[in-house]
C-alpha atoms as a PDB file:
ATOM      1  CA  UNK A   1       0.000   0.000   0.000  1.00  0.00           C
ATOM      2  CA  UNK A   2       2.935   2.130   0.090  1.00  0.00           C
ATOM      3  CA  UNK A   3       2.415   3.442  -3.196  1.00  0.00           C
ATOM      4  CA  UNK A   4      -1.381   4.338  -2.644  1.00  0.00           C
ATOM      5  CA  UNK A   5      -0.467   5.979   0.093  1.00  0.00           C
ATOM      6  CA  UNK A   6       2.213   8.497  -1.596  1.00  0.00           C
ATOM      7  CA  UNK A   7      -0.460   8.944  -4.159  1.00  0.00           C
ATOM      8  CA  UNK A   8      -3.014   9.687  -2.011  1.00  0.00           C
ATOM      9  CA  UNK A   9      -1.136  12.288   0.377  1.00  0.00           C
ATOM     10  CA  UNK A  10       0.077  13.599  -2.982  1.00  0.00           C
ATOM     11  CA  UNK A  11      -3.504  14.518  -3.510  1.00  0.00           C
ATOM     12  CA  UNK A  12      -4.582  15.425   0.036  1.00  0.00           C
ATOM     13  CA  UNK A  13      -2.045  18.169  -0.254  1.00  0.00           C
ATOM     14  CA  UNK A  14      -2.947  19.252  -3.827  1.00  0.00           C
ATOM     15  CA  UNK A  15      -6.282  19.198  -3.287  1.00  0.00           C
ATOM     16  CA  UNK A  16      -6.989  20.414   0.514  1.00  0.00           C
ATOM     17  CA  UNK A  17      -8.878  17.199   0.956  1.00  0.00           C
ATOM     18  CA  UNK A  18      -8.864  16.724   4.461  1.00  0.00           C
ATOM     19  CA  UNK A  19      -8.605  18.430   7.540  1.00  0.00           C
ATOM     20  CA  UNK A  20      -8.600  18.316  11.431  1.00  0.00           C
ATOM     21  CA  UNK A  21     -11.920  17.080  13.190  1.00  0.00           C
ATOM     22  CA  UNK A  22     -13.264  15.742   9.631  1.00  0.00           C
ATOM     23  CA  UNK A  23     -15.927  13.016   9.864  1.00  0.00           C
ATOM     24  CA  UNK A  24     -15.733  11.130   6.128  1.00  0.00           C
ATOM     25  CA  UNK A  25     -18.250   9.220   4.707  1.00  0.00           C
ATOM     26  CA  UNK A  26     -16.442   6.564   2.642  1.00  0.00           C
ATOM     27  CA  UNK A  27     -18.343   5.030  -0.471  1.00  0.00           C
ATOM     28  CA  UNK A  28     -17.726   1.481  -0.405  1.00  0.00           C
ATOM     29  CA  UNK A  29     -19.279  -0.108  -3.521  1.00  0.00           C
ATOM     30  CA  UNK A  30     -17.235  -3.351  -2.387  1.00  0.00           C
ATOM     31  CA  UNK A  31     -14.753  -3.379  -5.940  1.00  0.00           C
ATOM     32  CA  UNK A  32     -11.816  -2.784  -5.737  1.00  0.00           C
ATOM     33  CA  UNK A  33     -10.970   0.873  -5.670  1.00  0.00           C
ATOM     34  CA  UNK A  34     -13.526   1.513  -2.791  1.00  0.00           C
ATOM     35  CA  UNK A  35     -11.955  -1.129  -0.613  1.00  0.00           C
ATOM     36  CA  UNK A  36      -8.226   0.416  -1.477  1.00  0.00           C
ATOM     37  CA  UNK A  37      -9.819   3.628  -0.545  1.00  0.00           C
ATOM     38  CA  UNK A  38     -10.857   2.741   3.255  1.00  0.00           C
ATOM     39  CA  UNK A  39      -7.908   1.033   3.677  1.00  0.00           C
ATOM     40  CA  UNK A  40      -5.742   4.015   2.681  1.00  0.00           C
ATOM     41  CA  UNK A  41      -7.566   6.444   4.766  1.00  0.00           C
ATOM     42  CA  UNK A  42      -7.450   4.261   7.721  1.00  0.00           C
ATOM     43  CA  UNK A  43      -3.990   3.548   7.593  1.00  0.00           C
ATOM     44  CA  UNK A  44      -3.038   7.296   6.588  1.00  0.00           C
ATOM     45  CA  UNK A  45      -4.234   8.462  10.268  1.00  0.00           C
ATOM     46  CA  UNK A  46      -2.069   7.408  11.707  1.00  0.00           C
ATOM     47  CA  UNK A  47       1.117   9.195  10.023  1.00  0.00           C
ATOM     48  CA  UNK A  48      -0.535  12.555   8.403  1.00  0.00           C
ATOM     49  CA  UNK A  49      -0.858  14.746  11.177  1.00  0.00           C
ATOM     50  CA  UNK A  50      -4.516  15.502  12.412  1.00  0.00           C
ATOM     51  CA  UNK A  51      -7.542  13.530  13.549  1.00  0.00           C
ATOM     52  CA  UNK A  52     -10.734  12.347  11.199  1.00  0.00           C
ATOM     53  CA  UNK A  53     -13.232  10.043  11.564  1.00  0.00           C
ATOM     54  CA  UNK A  54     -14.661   7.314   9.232  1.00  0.00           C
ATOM     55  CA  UNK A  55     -17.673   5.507   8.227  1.00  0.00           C
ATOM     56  CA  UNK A  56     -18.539   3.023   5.087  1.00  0.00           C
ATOM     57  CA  UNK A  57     -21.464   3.317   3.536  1.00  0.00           C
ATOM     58  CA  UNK A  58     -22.726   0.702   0.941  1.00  0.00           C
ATOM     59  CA  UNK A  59     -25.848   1.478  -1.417  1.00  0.00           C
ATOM     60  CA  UNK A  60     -26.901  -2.004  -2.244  1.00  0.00           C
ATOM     61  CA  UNK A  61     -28.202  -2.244  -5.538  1.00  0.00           C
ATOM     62  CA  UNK A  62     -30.343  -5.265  -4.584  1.00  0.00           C
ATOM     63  CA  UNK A  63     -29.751  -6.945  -8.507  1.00  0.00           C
ATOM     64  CA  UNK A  64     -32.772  -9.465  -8.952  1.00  0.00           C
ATOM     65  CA  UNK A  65     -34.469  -8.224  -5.864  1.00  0.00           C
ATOM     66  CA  UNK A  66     -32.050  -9.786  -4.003  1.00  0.00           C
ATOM     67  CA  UNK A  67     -29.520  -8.328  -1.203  1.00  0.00           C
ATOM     68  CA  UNK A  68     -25.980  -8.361  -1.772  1.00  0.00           C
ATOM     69  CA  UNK A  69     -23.391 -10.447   0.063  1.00  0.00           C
ATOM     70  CA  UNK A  70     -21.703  -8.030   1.808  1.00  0.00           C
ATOM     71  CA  UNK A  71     -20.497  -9.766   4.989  1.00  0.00           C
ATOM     72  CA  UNK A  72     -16.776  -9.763   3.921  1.00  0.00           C
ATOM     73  CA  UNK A  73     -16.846  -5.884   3.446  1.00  0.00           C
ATOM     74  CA  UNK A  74     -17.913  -5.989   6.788  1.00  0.00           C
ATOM     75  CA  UNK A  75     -15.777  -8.158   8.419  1.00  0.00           C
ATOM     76  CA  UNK A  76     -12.828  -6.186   6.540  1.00  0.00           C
ATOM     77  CA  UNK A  77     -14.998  -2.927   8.668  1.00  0.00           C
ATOM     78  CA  UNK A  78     -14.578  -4.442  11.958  1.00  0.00           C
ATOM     79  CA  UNK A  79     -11.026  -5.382  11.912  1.00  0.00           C
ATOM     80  CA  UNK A  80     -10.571  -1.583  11.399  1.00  0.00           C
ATOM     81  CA  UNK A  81     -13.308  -0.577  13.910  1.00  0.00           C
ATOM     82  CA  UNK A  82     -14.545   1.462  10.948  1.00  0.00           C
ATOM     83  CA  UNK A  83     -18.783   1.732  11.604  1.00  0.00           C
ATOM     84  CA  UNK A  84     -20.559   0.337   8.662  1.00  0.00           C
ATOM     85  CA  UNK A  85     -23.796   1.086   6.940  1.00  0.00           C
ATOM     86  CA  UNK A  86     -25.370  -0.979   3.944  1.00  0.00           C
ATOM     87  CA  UNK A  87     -28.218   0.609   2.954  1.00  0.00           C
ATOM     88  CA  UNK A  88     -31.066  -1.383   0.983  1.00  0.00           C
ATOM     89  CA  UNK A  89     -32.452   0.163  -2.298  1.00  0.00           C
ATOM     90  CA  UNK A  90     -34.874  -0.621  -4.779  1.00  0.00           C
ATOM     91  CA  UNK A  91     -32.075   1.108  -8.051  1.00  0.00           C
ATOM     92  CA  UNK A  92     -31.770  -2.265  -9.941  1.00  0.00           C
ATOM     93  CA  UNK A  93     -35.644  -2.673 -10.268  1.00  0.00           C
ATOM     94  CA  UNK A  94     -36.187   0.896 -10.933  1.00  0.00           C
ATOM     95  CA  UNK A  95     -33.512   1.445 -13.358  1.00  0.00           C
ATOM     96  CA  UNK A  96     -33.530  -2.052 -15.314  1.00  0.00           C
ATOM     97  CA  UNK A  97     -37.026  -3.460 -14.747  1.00  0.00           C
ATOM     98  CA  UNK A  98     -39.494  -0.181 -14.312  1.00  0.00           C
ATOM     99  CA  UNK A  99     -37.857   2.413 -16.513  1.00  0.00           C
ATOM    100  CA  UNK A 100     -36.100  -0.039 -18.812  1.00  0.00           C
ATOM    101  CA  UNK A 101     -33.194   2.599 -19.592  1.00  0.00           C
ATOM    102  CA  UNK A 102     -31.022   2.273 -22.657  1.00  0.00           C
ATOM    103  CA  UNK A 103     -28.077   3.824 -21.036  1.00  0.00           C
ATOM    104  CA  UNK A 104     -28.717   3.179 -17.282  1.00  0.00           C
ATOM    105  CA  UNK A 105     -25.181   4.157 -16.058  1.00  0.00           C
ATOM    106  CA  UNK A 106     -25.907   7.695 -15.640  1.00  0.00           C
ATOM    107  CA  UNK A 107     -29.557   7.362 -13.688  1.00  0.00           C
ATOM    108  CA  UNK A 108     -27.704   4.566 -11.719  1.00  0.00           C
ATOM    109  CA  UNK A 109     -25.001   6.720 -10.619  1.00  0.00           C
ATOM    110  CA  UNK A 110     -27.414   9.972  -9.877  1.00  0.00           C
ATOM    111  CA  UNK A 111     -29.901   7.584  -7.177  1.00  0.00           C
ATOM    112  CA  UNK A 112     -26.322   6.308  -5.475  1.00  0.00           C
ATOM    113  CA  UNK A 113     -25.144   9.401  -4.854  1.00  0.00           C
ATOM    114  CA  UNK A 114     -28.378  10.873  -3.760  1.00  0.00           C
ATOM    115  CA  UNK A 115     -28.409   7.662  -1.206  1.00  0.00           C
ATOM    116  CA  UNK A 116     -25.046   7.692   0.205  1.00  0.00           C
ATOM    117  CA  UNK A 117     -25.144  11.609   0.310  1.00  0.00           C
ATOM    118  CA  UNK A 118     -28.554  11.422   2.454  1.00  0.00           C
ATOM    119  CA  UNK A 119     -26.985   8.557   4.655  1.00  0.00           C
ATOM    120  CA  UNK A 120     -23.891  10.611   4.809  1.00  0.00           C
ATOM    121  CA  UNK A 121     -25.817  13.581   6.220  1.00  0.00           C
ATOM    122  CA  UNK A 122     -27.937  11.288   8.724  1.00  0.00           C
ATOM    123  CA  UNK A 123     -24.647   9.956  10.126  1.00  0.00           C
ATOM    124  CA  UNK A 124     -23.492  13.363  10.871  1.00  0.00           C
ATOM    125  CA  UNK A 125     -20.366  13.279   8.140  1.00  0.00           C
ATOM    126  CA  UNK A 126     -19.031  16.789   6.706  1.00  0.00           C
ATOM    127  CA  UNK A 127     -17.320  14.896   3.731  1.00  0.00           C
ATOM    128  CA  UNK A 128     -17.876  11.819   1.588  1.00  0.00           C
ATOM    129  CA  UNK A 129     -15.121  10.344  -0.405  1.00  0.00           C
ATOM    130  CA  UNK A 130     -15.385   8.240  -3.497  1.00  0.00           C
ATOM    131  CA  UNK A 131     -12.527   5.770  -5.212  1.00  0.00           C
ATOM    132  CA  UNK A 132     -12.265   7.501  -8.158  1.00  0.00           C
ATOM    133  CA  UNK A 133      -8.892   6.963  -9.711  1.00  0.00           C
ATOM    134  CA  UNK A 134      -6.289   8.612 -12.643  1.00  0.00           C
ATOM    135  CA  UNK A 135      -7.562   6.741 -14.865  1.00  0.00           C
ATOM    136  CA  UNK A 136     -11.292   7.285 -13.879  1.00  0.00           C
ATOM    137  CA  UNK A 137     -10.440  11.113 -14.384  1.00  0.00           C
ATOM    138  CA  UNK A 138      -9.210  10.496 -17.734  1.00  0.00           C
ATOM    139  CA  UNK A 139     -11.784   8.300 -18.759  1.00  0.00           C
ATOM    140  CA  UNK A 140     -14.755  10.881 -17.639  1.00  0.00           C
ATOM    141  CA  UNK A 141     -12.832  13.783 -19.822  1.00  0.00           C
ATOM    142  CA  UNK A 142     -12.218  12.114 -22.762  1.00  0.00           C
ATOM    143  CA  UNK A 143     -16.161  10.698 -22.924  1.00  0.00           C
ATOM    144  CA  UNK A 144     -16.849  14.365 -22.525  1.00  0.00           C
ATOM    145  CA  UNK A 145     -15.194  15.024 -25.199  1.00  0.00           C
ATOM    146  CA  UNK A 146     -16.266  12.135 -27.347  1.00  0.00           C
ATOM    147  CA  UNK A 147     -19.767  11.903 -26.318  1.00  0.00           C
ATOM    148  CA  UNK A 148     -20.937  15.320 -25.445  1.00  0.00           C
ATOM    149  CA  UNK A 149     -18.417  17.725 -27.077  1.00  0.00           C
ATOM    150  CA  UNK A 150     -17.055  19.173 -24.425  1.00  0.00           C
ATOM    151  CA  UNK A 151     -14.260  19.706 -21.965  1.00  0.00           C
ATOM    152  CA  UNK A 152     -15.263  18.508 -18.621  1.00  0.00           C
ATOM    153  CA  UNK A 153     -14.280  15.987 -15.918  1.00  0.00           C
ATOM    154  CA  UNK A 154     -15.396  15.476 -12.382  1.00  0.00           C
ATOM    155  CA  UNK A 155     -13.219  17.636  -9.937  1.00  0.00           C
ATOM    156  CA  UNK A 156     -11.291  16.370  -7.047  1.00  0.00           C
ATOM    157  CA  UNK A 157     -13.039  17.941  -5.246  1.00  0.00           C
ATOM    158  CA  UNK A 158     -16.310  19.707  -5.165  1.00  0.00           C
ATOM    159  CA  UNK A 159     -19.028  21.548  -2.489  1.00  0.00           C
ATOM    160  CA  UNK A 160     -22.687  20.035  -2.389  1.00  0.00           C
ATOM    161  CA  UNK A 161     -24.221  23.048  -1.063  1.00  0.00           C
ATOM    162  CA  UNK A 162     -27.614  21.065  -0.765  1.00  0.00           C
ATOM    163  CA  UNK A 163     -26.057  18.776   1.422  1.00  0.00           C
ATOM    164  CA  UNK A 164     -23.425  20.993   3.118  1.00  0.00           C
ATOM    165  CA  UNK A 165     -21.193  17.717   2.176  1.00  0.00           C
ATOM    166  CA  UNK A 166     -17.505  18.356   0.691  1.00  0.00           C
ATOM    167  CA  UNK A 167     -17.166  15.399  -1.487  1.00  0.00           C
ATOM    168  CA  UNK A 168     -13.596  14.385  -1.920  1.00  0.00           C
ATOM    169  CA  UNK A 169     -11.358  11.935  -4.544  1.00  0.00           C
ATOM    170  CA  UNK A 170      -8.136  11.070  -2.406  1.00  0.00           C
ATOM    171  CA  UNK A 171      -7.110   8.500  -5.308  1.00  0.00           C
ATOM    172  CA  UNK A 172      -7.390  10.647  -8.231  1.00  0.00           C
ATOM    173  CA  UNK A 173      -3.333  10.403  -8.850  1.00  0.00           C
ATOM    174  CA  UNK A 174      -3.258   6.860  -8.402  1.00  0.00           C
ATOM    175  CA  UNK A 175      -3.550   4.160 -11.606  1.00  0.00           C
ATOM    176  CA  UNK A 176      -5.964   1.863 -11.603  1.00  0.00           C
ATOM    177  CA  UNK A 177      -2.964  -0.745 -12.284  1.00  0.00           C
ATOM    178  CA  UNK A 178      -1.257   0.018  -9.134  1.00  0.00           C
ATOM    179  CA  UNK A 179      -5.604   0.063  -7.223  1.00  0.00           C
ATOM    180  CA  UNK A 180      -5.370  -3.275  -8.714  1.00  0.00           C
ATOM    181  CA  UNK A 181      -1.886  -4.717  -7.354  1.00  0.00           C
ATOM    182  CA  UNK A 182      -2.484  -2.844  -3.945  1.00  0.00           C
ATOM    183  CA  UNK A 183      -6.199  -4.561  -3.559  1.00  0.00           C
ATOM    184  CA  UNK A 184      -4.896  -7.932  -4.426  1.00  0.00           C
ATOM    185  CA  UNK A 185      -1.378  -8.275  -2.761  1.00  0.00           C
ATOM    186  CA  UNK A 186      -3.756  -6.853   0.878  1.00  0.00           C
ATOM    187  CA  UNK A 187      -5.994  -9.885  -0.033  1.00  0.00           C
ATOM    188  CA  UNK A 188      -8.865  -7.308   0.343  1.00  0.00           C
ATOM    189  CA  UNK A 189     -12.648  -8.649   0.463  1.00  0.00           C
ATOM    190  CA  UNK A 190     -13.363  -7.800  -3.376  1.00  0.00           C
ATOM    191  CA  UNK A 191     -17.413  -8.088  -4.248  1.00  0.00           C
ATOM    192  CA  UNK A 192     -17.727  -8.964  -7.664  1.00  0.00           C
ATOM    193  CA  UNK A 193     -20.476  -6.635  -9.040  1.00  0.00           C
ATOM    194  CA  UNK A 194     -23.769  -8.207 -10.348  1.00  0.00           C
ATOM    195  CA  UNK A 195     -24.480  -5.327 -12.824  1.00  0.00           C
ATOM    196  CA  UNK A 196     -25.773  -6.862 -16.089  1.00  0.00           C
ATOM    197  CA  UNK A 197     -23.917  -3.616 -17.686  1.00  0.00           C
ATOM    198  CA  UNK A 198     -20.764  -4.268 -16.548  1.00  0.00           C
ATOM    199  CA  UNK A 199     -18.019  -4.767 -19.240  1.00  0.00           C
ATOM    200  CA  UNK A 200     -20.384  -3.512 -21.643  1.00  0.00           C
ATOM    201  CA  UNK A 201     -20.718   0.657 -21.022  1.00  0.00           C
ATOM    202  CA  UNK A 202     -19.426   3.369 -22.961  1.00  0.00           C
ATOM    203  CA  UNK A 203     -16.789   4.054 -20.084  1.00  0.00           C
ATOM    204  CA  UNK A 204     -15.385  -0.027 -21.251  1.00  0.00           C
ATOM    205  CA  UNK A 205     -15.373   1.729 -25.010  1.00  0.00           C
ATOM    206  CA  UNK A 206     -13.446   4.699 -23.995  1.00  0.00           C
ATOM    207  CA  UNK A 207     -11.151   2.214 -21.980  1.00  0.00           C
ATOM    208  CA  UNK A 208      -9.991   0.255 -24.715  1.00  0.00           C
ATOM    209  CA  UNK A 209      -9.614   2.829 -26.686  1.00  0.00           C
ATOM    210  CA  UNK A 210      -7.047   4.583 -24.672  1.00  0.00           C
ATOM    211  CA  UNK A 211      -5.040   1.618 -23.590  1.00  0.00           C
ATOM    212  CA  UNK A 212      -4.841   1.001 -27.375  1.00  0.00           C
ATOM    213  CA  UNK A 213      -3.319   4.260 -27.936  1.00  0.00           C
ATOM    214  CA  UNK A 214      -1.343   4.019 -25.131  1.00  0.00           C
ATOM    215  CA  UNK A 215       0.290   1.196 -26.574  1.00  0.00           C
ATOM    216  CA  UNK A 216       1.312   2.594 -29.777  1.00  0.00           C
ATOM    217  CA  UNK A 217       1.825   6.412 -27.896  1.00  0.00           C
ATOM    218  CA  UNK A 218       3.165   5.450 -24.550  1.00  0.00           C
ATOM    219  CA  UNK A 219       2.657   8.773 -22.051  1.00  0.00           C
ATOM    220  CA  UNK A 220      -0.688   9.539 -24.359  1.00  0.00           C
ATOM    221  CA  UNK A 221      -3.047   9.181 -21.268  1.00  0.00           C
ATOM    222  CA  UNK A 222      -0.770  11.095 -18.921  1.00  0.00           C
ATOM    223  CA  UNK A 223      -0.539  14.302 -21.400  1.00  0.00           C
ATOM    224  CA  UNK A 224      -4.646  13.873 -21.879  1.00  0.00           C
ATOM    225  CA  UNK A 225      -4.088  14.176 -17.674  1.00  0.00           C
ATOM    226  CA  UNK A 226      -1.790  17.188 -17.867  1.00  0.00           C
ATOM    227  CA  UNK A 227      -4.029  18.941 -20.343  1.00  0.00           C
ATOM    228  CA  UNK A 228      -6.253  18.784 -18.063  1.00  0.00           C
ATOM    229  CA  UNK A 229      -4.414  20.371 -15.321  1.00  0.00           C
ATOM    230  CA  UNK A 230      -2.464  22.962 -17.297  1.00  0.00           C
ATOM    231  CA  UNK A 231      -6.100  24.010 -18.776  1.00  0.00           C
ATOM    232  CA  UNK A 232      -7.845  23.913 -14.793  1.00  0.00           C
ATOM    233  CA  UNK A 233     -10.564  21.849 -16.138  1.00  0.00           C
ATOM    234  CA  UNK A 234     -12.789  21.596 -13.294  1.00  0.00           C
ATOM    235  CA  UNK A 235     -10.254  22.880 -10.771  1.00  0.00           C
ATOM    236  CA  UNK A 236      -7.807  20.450 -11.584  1.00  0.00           C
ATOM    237  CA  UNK A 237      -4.583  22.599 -11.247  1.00  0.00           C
ATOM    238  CA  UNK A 238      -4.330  22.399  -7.705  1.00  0.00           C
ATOM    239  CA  UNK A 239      -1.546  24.003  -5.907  1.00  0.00           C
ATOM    240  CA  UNK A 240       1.757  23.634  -7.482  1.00  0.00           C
ATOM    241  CA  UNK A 241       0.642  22.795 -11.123  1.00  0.00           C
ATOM    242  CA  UNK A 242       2.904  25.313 -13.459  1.00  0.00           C
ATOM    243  CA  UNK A 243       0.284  26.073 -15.982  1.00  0.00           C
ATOM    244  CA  UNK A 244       2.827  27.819 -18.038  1.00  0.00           C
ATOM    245  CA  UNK A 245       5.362  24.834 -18.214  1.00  0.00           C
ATOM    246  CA  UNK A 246       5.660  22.577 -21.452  1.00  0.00           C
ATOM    247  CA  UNK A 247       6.268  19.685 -19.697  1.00  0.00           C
ATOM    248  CA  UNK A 248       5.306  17.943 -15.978  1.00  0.00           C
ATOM    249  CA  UNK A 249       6.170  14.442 -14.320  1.00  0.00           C
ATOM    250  CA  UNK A 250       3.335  12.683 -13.340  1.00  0.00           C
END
């Protein structure tokens, strides 16, 4: 985890992420970058310098009516003392079986985040964090680009002022490569998801096609990244970016 953790202070810093007295919702789908996400926040407290509190909260999708088999997230929640929340909800029907969407990614994602944002709130939390990672970042701006025709990404992070929640990305340097060797070299309690979209989404598309060009233009998704901070899409310049420099070392 030692490299999750530089990444992850790199962006705490960057960013103003955290601070002293912070109670942080953590969104714990149960993949992979979730799981790397609690376990880098818990084991960051005790070397960054100030006090925070967390709690894991789950949305459960509930895929075929059914409840999710969460109990190894939860175990993995104990062992860190870390309070844990899964909270029942009817998305799968309502998004698969009642509205029948074409594209239900994006009405999937909205209901989550309303969920764990309310649940946040109940529990008292001033922030929420999510596991989005580097490549998640780059991903998001180049189906912006794509798809909508326009130059956007998520921002790392961003005031809800309808929740009076600061929602926060500490991962948002970190490759999903090294997410993947980190989660599986801790043995952490991966839940396989039981979307029936997953593998097949336009996020999958816009996957391929940058690990394509990435192997015939290695450093092609890390200038997309510095585009993006030289231009301070979304507030991505953070402190010490040089927007005026050619060149940066990711």
């Amino acid at each position: 985890m030692q490299k999750i953790l530089g990444y992850m202070r790199r962006a705490i810093t960057e960013y103003d992420l955290l601070s002293d007295g912070d109670k942080i919702a953590v969104g714990v789908s149960g993949g992979k970058d979730s799981l790397v996400l609690l376990r880098g926040l818990f084991l960051l407290k005790r070397f960054i310098g100030f006090e925070y509190e967390l709690i894991a909260l789950t949305a459960d999708m509930r895929f075929g009516g059914q409840p999710g088999n969460f109990e190894a997230v939860a175990e993995f929640c104990r062992e860190m003392s870390i309070p844990y929340n899964i909270i029942p909800t009817d998305i799968a029907e309502i998004v698969f079986d009642i509205r029948k969407e074409k594209n239900p990614c994006s009405l999937c994602a909205k209901m989550r985040r309303g969920i764990l944002h309310e649940a946040a709130k109940s529990a008292g939390c001033n922030k929420i964090a999510l596991g989005h990672s580097f490549d998640d970042a780059v991903e998001t701006f180049v189906m912006n680009l794509f798809m909508e025709g326009r130059l956007g990404c998520f921002s790392p992070k961003s005031y809800l002022s309808r929740r009076d929640l600061t929602l926060i990305r500490p991962l948002v340097f970190a490759p999903e490569k090294e997410i993947k060797r980190a989660a599986y070299k801790n043995n952490l309690p991966i839940v396989k998801s039981s979307c029936p979209e997953d593998g097949h989404t336009n996020r999958e598309e816009i996957k391929k096609f940058l690990a394509e060009r990435e192997r015939f233009d290695k450093g092609f998704t890390e200038r997309l990244f510095g585009a993006m901070r030289k231009a301070d899409i979304d507030r991505w310049a953070g402190k010490t970016y040089d927007k005026t420099a050619d060149e940066q070392v990711y």
